[in-house]
N, C-alpha and C. Protein backbone atom coordinates (compact mmCIF):
# COMPACT_ATOMS: atom_id res chain seq x y z
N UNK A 1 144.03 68.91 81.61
CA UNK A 1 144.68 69.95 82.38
C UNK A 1 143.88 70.20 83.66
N UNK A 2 145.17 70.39 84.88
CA UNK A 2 143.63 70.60 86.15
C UNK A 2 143.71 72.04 86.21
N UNK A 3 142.63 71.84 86.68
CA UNK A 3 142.04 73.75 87.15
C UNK A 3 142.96 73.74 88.46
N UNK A 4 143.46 74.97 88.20
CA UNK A 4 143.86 75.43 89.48
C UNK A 4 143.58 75.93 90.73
N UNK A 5 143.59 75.98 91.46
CA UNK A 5 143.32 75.77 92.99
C UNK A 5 142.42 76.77 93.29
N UNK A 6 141.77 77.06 94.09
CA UNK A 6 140.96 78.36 94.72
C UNK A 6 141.79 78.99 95.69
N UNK A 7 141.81 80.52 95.95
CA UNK A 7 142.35 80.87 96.91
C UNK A 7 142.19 80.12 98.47
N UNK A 8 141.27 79.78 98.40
CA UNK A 8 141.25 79.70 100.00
C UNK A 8 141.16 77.81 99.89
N UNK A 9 141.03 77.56 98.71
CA UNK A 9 141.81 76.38 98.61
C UNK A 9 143.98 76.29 99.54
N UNK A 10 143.69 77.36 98.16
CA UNK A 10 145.56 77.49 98.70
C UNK A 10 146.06 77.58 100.17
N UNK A 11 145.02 78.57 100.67
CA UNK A 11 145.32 78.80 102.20
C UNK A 11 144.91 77.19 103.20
N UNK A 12 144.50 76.44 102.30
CA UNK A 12 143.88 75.20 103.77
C UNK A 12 142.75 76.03 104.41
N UNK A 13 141.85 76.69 104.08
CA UNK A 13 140.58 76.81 104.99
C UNK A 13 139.57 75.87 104.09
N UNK A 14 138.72 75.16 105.59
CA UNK A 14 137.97 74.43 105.45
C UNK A 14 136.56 74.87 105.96
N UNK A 15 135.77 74.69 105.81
CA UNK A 15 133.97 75.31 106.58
C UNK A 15 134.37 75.23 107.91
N UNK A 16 133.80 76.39 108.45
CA UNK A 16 133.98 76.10 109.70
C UNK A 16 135.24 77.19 110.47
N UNK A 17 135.45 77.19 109.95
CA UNK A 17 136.97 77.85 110.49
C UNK A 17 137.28 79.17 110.69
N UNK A 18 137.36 79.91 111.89
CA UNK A 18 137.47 81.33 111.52
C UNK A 18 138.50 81.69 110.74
N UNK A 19 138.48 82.47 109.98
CA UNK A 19 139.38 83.58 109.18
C UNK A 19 139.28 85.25 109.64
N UNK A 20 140.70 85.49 109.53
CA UNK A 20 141.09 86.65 109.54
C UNK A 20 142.12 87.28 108.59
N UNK A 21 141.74 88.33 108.03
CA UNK A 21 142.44 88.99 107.03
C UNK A 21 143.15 90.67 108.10
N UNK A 22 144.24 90.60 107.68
CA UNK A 22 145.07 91.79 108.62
C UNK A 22 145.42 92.58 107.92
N UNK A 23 145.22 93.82 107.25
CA UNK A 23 146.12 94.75 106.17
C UNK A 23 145.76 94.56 105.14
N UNK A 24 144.36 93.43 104.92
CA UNK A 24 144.46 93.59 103.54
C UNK A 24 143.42 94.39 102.81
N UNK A 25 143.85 94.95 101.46
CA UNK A 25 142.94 95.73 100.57
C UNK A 25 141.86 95.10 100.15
N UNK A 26 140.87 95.91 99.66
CA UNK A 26 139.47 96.10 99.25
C UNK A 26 139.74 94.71 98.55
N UNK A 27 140.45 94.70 97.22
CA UNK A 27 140.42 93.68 96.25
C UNK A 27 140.77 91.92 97.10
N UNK A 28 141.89 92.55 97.77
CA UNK A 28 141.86 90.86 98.90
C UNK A 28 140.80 90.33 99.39
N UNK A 29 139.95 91.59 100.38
CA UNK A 29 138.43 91.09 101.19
C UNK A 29 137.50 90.55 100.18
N UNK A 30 137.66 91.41 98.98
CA UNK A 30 136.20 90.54 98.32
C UNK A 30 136.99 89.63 97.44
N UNK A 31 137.82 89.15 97.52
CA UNK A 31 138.40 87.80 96.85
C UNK A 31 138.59 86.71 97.23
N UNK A 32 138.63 87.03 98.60
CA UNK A 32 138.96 85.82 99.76
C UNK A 32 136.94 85.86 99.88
N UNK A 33 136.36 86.71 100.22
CA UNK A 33 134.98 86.37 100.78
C UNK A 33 134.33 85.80 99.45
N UNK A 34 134.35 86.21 98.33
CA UNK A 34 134.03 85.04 96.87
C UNK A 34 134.56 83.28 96.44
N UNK A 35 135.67 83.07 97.79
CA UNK A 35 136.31 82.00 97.11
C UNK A 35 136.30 81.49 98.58
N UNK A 36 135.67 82.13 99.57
CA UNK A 36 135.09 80.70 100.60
C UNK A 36 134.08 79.80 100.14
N UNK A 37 134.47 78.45 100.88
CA UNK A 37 133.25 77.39 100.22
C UNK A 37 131.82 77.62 100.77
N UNK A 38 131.77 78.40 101.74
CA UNK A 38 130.80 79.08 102.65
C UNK A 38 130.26 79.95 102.56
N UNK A 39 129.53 80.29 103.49
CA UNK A 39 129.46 81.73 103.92
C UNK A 39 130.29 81.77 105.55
N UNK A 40 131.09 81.60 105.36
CA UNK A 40 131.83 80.97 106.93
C UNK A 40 132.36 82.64 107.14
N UNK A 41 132.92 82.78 108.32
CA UNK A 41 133.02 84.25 108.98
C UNK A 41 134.27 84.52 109.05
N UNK A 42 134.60 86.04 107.66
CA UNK A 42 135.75 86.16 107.79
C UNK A 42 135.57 87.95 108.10
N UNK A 43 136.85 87.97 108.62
CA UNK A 43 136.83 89.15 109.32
C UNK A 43 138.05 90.21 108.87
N UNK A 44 137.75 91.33 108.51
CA UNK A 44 138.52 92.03 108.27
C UNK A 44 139.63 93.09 109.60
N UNK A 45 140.19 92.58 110.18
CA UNK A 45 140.96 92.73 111.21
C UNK A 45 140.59 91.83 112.66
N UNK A 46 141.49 92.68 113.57
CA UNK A 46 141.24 91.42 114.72
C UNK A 46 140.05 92.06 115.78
N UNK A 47 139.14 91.33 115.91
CA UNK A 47 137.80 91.42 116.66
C UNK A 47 138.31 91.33 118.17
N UNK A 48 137.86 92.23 119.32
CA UNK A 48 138.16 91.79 120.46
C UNK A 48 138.74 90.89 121.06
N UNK A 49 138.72 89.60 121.83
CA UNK A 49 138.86 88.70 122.13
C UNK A 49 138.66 87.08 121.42
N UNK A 50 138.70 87.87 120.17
CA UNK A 50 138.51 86.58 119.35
C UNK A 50 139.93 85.60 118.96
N UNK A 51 139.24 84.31 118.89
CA UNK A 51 140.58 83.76 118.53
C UNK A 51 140.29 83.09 117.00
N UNK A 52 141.37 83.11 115.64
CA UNK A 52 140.93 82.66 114.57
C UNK A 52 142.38 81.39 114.85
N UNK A 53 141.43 80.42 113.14
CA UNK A 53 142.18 79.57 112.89
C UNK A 53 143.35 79.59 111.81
N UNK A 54 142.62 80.76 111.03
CA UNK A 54 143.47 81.37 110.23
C UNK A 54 143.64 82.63 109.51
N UNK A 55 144.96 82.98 109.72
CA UNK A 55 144.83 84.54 110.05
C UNK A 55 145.49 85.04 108.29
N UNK A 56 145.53 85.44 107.34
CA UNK A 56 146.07 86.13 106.17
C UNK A 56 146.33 87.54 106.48
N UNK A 57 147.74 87.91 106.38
CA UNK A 57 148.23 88.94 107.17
C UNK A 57 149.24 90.18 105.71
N UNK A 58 149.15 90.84 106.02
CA UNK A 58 149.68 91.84 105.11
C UNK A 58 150.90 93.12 105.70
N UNK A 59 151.69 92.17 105.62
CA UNK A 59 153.00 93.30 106.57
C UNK A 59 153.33 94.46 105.67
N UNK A 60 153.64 95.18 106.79
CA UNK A 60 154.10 96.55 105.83
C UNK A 60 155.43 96.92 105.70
N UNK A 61 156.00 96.93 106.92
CA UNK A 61 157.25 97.18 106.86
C UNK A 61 158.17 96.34 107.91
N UNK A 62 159.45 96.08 107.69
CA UNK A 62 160.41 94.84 108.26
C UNK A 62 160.13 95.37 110.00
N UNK A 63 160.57 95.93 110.36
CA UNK A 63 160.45 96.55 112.14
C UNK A 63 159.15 95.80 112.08
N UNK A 64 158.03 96.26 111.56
CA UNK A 64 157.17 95.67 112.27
C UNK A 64 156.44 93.93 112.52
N UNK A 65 157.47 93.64 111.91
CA UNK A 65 156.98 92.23 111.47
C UNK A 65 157.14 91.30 113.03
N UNK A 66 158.18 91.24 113.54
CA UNK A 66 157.86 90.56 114.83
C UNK A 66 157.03 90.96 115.83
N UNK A 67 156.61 92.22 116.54
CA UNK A 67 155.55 92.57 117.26
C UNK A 67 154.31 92.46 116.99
N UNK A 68 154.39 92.37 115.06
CA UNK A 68 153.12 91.78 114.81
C UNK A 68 152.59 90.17 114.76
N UNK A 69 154.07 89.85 114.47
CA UNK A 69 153.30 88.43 114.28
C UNK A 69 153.48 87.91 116.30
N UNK A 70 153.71 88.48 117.11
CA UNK A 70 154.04 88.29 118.45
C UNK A 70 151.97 88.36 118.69
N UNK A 71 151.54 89.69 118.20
CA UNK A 71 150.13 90.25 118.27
C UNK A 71 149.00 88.77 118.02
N UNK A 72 149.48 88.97 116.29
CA UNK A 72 148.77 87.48 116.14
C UNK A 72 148.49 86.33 116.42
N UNK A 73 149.74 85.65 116.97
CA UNK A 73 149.92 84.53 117.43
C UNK A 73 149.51 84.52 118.62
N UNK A 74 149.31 85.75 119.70
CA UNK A 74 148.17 85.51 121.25
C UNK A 74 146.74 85.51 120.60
N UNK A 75 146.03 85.29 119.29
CA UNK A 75 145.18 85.30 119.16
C UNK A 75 144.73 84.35 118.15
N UNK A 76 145.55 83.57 117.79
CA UNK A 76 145.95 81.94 117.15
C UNK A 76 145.04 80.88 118.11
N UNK A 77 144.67 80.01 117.31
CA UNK A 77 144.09 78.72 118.23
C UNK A 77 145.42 78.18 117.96
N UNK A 78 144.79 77.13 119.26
CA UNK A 78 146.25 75.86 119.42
C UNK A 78 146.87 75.45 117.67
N UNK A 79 146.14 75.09 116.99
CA UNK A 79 146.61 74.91 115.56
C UNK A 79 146.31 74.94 114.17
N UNK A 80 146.34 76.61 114.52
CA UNK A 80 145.80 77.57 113.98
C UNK A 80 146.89 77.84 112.57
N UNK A 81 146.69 78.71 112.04
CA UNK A 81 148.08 79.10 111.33
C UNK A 81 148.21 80.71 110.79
N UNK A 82 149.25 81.41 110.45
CA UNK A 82 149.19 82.89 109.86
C UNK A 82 150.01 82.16 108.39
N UNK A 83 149.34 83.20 107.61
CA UNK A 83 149.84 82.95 106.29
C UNK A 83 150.56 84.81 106.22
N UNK A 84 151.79 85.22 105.98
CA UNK A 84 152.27 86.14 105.52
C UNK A 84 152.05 86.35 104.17
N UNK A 85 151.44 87.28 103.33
CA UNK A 85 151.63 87.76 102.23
C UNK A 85 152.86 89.15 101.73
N UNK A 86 153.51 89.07 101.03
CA UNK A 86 154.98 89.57 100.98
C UNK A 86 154.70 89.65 98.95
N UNK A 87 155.06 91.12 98.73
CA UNK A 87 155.76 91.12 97.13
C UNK A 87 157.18 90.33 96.39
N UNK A 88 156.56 89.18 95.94
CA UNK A 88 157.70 88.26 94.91
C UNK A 88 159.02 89.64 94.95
N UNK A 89 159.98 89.22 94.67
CA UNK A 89 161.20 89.64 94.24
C UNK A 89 161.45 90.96 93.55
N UNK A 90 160.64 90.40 92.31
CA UNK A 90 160.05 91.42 91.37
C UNK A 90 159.63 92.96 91.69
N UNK A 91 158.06 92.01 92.20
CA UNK A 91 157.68 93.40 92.82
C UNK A 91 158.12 94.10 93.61
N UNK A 92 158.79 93.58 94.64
CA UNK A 92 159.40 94.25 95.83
C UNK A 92 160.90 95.25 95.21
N UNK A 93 160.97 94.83 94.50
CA UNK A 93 162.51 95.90 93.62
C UNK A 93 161.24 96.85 92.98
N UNK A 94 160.25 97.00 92.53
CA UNK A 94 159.65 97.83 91.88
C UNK A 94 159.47 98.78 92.69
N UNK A 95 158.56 98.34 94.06
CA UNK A 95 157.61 98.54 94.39
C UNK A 95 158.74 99.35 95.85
N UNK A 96 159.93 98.78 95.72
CA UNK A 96 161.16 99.26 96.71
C UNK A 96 160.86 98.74 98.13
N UNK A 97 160.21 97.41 98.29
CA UNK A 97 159.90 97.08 99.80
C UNK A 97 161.05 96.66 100.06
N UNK A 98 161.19 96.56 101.46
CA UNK A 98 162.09 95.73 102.23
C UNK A 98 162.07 94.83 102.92
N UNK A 99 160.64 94.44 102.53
CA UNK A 99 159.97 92.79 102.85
C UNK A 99 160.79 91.41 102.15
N UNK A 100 161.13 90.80 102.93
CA UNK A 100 161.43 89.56 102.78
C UNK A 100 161.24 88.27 103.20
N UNK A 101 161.35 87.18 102.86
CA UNK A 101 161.47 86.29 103.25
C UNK A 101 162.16 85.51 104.86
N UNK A 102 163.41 86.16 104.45
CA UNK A 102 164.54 85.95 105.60
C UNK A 102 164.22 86.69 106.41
N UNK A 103 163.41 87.85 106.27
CA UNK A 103 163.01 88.57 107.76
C UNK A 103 161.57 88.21 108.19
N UNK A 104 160.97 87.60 107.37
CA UNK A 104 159.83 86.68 107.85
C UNK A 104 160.31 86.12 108.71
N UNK A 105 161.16 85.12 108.17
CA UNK A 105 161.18 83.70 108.67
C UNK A 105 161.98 84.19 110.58
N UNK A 106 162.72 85.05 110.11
CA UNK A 106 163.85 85.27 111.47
C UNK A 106 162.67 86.15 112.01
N UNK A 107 161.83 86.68 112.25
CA UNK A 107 160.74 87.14 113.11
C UNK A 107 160.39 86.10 113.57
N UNK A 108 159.71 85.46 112.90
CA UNK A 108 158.66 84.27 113.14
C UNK A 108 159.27 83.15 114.08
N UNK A 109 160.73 82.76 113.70
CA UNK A 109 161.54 81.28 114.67
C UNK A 109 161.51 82.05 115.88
N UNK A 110 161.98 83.38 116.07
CA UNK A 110 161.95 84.47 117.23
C UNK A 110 160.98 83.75 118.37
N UNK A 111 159.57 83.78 117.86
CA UNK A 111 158.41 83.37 118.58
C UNK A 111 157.71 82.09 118.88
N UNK A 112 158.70 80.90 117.79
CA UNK A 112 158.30 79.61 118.05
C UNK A 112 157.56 79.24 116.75
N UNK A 113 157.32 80.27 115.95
CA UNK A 113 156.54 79.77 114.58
C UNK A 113 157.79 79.00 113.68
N UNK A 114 157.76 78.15 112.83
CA UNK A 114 157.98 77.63 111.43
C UNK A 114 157.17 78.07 110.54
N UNK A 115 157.94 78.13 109.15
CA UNK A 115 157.35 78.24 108.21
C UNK A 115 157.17 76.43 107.22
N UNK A 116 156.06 76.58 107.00
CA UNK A 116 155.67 75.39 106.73
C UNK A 116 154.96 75.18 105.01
N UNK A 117 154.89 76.01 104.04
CA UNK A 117 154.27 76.08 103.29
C UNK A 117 154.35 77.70 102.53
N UNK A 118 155.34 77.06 101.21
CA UNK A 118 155.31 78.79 100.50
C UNK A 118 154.38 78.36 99.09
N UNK A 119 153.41 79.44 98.53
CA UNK A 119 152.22 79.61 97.27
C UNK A 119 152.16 80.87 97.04
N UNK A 120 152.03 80.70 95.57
CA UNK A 120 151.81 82.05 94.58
C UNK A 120 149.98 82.43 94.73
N UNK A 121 150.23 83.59 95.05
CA UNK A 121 148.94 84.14 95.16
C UNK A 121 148.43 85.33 94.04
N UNK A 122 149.56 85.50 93.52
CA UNK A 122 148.92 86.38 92.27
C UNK A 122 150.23 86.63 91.73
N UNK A 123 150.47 87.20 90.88
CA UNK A 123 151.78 87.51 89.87
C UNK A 123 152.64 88.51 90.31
N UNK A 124 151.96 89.42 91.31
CA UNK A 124 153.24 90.11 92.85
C UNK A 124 153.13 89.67 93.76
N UNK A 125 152.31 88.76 94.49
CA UNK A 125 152.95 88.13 95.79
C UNK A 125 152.50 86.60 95.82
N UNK A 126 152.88 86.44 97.19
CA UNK A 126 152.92 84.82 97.13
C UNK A 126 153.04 84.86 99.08
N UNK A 127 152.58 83.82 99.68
CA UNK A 127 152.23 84.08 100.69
C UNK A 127 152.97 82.69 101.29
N UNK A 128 153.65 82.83 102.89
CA UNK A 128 154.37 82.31 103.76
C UNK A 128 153.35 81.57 104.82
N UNK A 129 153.52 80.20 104.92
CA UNK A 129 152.15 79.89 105.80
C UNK A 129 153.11 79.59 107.38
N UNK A 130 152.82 80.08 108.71
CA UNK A 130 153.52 79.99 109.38
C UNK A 130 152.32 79.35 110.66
N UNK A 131 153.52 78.31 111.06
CA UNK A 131 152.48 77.41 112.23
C UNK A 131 153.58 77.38 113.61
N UNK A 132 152.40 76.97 114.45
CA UNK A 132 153.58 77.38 115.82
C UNK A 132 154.29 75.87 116.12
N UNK A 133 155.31 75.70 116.47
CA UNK A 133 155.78 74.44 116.62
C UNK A 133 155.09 73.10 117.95
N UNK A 134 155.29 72.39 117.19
CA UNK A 134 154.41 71.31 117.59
C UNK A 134 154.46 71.66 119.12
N UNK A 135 155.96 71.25 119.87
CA UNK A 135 156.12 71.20 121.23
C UNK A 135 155.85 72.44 122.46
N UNK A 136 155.50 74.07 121.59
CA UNK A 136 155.07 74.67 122.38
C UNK A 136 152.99 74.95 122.10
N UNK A 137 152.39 74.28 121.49
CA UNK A 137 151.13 74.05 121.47
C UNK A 137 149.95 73.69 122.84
N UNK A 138 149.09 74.31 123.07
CA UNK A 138 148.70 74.43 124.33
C UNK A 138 147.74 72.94 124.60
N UNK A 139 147.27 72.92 123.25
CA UNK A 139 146.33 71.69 123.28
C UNK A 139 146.77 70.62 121.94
């Protein structure tokens, strides 16, 4: 049987790479900072003028999802990526969000992102990996 993946396995971070976590709780920061292969530099929101390679983002509510991911993506490297984290189905009827998928995705084409990669991240959510399309890439 194989062992299953590491978080930041799941996400594609490799040494080296900035990370950024956006919205997320206590239990995310020290789960993601236990399951780097590093001690590589992750950051709990967005630092001045910094640019990351990969951003783990925690939306709150549907309105805000395109101005945010508009936010993120001026602070994306050329090919970089945001991973959306969103409550499974489940939770989101529990939990009464109005987070979805389809309003991910229709934010995100808005700005030139694809979604490129959906993973279960725990037994209420599961996270949307979104990359900017090849042909508007700066480098």
């Amino acid at each position: 049987m194989s062992r299953p993946l590491s978080l930041a396995a799941k996400l594609g971070y490799r040494t080296g790479r900035r990370l950024c976590a956006v919205g997320a709780g206590e239990e995310w920061l020290r789960r993601l900072q236990d399951e780097l292969p590093d001690e590589g530099p992750l950051c709990a929101g967005l630092e001045p003028d910094a640019q990351y390679d990969l951003v783990v983002w925690w939306p709150r509510r549907p309105e805000e999802m395109a101005p945010s991911f508009a936010s993120l993506l001026a602070r994306l490297s050329p090919h970089g990526s945001i991973w959306a984290v969103i409550p499974n189905r489940a939770a989101a009827r529990r939990l009464r969000s109005r987070l979805s998928f389809e309003g991910l995705q229709q934010a995100a084409l808005s700005l030139g992102l694809v979604d490129t990669k959906v993973t279960k991240l725990s037994e209420d959510e599961y996270g949307v990996r979104f990359s900017l399309r090849d042909e508007l890439r700066s480098t």
